[in-house]
Protein backbone atom coordinates (compact mmCIF):
# COMPACT_ATOMS: atom_id res chain seq x y z
CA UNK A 1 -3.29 -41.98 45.38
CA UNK A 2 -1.51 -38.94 46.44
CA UNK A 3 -1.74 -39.89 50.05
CA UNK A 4 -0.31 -43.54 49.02
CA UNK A 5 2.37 -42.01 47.60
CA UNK A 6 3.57 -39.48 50.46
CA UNK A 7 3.46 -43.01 52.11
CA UNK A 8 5.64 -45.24 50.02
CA UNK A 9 8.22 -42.36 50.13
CA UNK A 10 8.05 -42.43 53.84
CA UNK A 11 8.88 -45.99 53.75
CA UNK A 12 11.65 -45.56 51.40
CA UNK A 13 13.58 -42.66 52.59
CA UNK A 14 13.37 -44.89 55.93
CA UNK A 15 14.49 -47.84 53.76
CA UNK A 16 17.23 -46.35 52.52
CA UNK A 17 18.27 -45.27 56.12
CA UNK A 18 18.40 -48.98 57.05
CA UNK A 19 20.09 -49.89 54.26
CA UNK A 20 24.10 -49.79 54.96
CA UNK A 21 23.54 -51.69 58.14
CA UNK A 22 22.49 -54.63 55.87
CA UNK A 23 25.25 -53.85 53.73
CA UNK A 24 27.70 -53.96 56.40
CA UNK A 25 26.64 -57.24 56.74
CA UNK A 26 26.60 -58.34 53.24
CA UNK A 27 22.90 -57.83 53.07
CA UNK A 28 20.80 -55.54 51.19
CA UNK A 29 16.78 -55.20 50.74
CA UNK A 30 14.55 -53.98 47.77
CA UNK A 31 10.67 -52.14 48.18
CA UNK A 32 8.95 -53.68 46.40
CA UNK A 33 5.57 -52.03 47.17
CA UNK A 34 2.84 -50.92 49.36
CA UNK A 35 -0.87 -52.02 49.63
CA UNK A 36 -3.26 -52.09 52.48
CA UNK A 37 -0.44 -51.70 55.29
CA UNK A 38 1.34 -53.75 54.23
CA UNK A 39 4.97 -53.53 52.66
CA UNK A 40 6.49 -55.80 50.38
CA UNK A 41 10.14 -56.39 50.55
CA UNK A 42 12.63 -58.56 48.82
CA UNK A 43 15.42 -59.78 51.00
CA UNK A 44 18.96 -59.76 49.03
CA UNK A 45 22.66 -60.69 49.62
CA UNK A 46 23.25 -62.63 52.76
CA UNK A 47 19.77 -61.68 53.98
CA UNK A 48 18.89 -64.31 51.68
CA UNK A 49 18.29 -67.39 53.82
CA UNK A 50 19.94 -65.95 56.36
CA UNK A 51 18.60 -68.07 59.61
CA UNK A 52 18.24 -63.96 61.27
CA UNK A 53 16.20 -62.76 58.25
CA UNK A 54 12.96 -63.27 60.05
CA UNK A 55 14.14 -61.26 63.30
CA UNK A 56 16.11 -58.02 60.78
CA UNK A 57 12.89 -58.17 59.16
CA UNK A 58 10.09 -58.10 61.85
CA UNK A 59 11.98 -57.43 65.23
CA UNK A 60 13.74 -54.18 63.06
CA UNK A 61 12.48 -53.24 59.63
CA UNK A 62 8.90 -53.43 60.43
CA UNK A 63 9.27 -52.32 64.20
CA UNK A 64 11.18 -49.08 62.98
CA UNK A 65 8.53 -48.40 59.89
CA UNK A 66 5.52 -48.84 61.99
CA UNK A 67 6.74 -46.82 64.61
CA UNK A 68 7.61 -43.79 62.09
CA UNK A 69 4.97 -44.63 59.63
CA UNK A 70 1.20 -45.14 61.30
CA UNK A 71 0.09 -46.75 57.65
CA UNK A 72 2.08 -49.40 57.75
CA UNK A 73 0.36 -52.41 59.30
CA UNK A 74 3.08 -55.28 58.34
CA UNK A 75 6.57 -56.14 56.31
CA UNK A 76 6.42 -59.48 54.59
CA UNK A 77 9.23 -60.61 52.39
CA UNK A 78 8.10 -61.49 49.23
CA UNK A 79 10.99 -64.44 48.48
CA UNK A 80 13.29 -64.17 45.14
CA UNK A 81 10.20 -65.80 42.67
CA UNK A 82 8.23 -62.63 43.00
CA UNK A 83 6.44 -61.13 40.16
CA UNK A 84 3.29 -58.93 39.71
CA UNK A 85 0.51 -61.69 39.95
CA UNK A 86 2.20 -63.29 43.42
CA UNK A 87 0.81 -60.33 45.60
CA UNK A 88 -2.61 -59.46 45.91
């Protein structure tokens, strides 16, 4: 668990690096988590159904965090009806 968590912080101190380019286009993002390579984001602002969303979010986000963090796999966004059960 320790090990996950070195990991998640990874993500999110690179996360939070991102972050105010998004902004700067009205955008924003929110982890949501991390589980078998795979981290789950929620798309906010004008990243919401933004017709670019699916190039910011593979083409950058997840190019950038697999490239600085070997444990992530994939970035999927997770949508706005999210909750607990939706992700397995």
């Amino acid at each position: 668990m320790e090990n996950n968590e070195s990991v998640v912080n990874q993500i999110t101190a690179i996360l939070d690096r991102l972050r105010p380019y998004l902004n700067g286009e009205g955008g924003d993002l929110e982890f949501v988590k991390f589980e078998d390579g795979i981290v789950y984001v929620r798309m906010l602002g004008a990243c919401q159904g933004c017709m670019m969303q699916d190039d910011t979010l593979k083409d950058g986000i997840e190019a950038i965090l697999m490239e600085n963090v070997p444990e992530v796999l994939e970035v999927r966004n997770v949508g706005d009806s999210y909750d607990e059960g939706d992700v397995k």
